[in-house]
Protein backbone atom coordinates (compact mmCIF):
# COMPACT_ATOMS: atom_id res chain seq x y z
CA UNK A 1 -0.43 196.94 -155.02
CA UNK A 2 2.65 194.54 -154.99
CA UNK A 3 5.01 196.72 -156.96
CA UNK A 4 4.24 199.74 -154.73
CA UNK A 5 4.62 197.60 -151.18
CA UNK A 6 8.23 196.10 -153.45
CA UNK A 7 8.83 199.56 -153.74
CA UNK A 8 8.45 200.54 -150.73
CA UNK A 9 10.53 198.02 -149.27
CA UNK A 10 13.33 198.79 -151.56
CA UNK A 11 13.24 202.43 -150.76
CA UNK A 12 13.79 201.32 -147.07
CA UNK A 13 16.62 198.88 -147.67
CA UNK A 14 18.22 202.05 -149.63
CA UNK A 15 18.01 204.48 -146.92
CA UNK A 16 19.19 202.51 -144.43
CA UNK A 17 21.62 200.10 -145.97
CA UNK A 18 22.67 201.54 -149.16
CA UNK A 19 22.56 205.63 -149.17
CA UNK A 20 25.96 206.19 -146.81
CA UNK A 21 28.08 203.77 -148.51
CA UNK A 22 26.74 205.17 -151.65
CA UNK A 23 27.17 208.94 -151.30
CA UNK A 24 30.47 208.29 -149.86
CA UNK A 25 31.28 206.51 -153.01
CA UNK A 26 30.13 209.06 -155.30
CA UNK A 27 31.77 211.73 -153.27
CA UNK A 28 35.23 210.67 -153.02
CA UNK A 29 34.53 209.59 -157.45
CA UNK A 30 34.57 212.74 -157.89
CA UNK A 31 37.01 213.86 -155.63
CA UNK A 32 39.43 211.78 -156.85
CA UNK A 33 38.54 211.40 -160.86
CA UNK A 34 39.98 207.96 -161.19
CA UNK A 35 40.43 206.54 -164.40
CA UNK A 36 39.81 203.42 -163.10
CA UNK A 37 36.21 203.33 -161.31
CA UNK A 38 35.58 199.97 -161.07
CA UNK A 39 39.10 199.39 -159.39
CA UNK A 40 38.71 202.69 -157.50
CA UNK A 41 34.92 201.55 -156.15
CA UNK A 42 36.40 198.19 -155.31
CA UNK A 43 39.33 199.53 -153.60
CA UNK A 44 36.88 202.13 -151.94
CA UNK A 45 34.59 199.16 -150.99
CA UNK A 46 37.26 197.24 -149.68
CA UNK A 47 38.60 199.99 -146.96
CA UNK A 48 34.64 201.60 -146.28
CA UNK A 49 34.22 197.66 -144.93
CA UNK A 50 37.32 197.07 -142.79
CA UNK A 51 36.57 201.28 -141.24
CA UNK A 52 32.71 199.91 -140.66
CA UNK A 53 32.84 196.56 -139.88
CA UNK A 54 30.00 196.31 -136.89
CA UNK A 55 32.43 193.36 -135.49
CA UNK A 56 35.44 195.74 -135.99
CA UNK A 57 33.63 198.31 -133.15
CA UNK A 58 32.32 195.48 -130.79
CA UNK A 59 35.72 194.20 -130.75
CA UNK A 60 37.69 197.95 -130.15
CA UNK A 61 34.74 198.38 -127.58
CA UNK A 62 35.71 195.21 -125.67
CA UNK A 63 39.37 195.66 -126.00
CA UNK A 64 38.39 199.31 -124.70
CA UNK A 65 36.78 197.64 -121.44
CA UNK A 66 39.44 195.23 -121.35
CA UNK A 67 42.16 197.78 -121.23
CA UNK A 68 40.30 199.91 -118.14
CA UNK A 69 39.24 196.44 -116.05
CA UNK A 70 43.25 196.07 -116.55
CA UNK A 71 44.56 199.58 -115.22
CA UNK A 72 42.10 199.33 -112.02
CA UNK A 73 43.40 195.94 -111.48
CA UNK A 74 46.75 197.44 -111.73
CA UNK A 75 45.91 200.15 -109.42
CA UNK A 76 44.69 198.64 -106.69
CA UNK A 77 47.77 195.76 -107.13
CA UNK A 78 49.59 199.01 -106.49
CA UNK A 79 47.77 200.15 -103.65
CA UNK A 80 47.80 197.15 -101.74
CA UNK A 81 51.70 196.96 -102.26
CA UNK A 82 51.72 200.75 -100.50
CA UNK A 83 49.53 199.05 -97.60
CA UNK A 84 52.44 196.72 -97.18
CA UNK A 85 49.94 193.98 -98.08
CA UNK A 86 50.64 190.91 -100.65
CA UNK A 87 48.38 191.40 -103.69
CA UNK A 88 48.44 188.09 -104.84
CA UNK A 89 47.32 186.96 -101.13
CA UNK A 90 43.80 184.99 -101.82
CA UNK A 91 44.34 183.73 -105.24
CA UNK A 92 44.95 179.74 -105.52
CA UNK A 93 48.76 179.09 -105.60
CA UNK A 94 50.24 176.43 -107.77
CA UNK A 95 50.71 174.39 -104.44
CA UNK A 96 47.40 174.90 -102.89
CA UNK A 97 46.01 173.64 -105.89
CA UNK A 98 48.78 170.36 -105.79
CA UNK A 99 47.45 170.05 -102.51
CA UNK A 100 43.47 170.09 -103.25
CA UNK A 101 44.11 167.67 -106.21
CA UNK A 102 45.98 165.15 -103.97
CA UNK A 103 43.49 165.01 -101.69
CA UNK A 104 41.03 164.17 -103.76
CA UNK A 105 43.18 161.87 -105.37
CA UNK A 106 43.09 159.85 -101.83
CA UNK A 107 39.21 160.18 -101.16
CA UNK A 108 39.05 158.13 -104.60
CA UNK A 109 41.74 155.69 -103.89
CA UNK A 110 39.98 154.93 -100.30
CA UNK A 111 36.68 154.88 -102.21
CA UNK A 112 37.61 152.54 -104.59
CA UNK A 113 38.90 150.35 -102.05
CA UNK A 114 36.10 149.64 -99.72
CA UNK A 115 33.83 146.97 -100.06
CA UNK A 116 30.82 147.05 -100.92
CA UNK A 117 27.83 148.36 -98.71
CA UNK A 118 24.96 145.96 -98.19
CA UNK A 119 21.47 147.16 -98.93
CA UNK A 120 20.24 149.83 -96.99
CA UNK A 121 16.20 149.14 -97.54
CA UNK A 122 15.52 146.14 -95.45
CA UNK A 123 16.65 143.26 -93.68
CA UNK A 124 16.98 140.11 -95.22
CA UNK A 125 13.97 137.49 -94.71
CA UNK A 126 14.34 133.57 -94.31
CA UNK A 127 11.40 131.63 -94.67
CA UNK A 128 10.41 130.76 -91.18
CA UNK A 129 10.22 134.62 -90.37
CA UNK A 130 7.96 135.27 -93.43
CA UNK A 131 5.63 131.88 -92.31
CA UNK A 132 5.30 133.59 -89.24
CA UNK A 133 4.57 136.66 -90.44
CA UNK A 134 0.76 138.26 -88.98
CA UNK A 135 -0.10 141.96 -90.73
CA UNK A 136 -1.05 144.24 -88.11
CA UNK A 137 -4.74 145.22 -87.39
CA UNK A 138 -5.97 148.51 -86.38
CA UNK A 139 -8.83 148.31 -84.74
CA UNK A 140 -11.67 150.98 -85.68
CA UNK A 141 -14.66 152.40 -84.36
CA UNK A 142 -18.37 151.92 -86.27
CA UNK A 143 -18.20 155.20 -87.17
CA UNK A 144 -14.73 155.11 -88.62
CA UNK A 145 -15.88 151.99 -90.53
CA UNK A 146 -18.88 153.40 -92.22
CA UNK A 147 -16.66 156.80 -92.88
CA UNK A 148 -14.14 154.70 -95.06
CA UNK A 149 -17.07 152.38 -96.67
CA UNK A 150 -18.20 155.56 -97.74
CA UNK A 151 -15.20 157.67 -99.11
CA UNK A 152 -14.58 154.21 -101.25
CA UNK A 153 -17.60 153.66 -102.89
CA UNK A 154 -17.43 157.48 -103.55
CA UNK A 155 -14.48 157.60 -104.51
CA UNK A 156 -13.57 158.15 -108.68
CA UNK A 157 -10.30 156.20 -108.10
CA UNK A 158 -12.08 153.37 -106.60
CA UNK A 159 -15.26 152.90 -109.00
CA UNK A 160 -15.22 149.31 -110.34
CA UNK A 161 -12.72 148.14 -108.12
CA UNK A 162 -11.78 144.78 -107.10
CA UNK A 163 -10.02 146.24 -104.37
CA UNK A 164 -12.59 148.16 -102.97
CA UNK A 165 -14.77 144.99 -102.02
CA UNK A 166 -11.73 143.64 -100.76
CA UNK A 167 -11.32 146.53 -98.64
CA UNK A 168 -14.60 146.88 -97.20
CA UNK A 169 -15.10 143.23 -96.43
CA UNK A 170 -11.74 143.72 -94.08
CA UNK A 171 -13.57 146.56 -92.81
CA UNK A 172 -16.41 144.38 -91.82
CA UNK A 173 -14.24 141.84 -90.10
């Protein structure tokens, strides 16, 4: 079973790598009749790769597109001219890029020299403002208070909590 599925793969490698370089070997052999057939074939090989190079085509294709994107470019350069119009109007001269590039030359020079910014989270504590410090109460209804008892000792988050006796005893208060 191995040799025939071998065999099979061989036969398709021939067919679709091998058989056109081959026959067109063979054919232009015996066209020709050289007395030389290795040199010939090698010769033969040589020019059948540089005429069938898959690169060789993408790269004629591209140049091909290349070519066409460059006449319509051309064209309408021409047009515009006939409108009395400027073609190169909305491209980025040298100077309005100078320009651009100075000016954000200055927004880093005045960056770099400003000071500092102080912290923009909080203002700073001293000690007799935190001593005097009293957390803010909200007070709640009975029925809000046995709501929240509840949803914490239901809660999966909560089970075997310190915090949720800590919670509901400041519920209680």
């Amino acid at each position: 079973m191995v040799r025939g599925a071998q065999a099979a793969v061989y036969d398709e490698y021939l067919e679709d790598r091998m058989r056109v370089v081959l026959e067109a070997l063979v054919e232009s052999l015996l066209v020709h009749k050289p007395d030389d057939v290795e040199k010939f074939s090698m010769d033969f090989l040589v020019q059948w790769h540089k005429d069938h190079d898959p690169e060789q085509e993408e790269v004629q294709k591209l140049r091909a597109e290349r070519d066409a994107v460059l006449r319509r470019r051309d064209a309408a350069k021409k047009e515009l001219e006939e409108l009395g119009m400027d073609p190169e109007v909305g491209e980025l001269g040298e100077q309005d890029e100078d320009e651009e590039e100075a000016a954000e030359m200055e927004k880093i020079r005045s960056a770099q020299n400003r000071r500092r910014r102080s912290g923009v989270m909080s203002q700073s504590i001293d000690a007799q403002s935190l001593s005097d410090y009293q957390k803010p109460v909200f007070e709640k209804s009975e029925e809000d208070v046995v709501k929240i008892k509840t949803a914490l000792k239901e809660s999966k988050q909560m089970q075997g909590s310190d915090i949720r006796c800590g919670l509901a005893l400041e519920l209680r208060r």
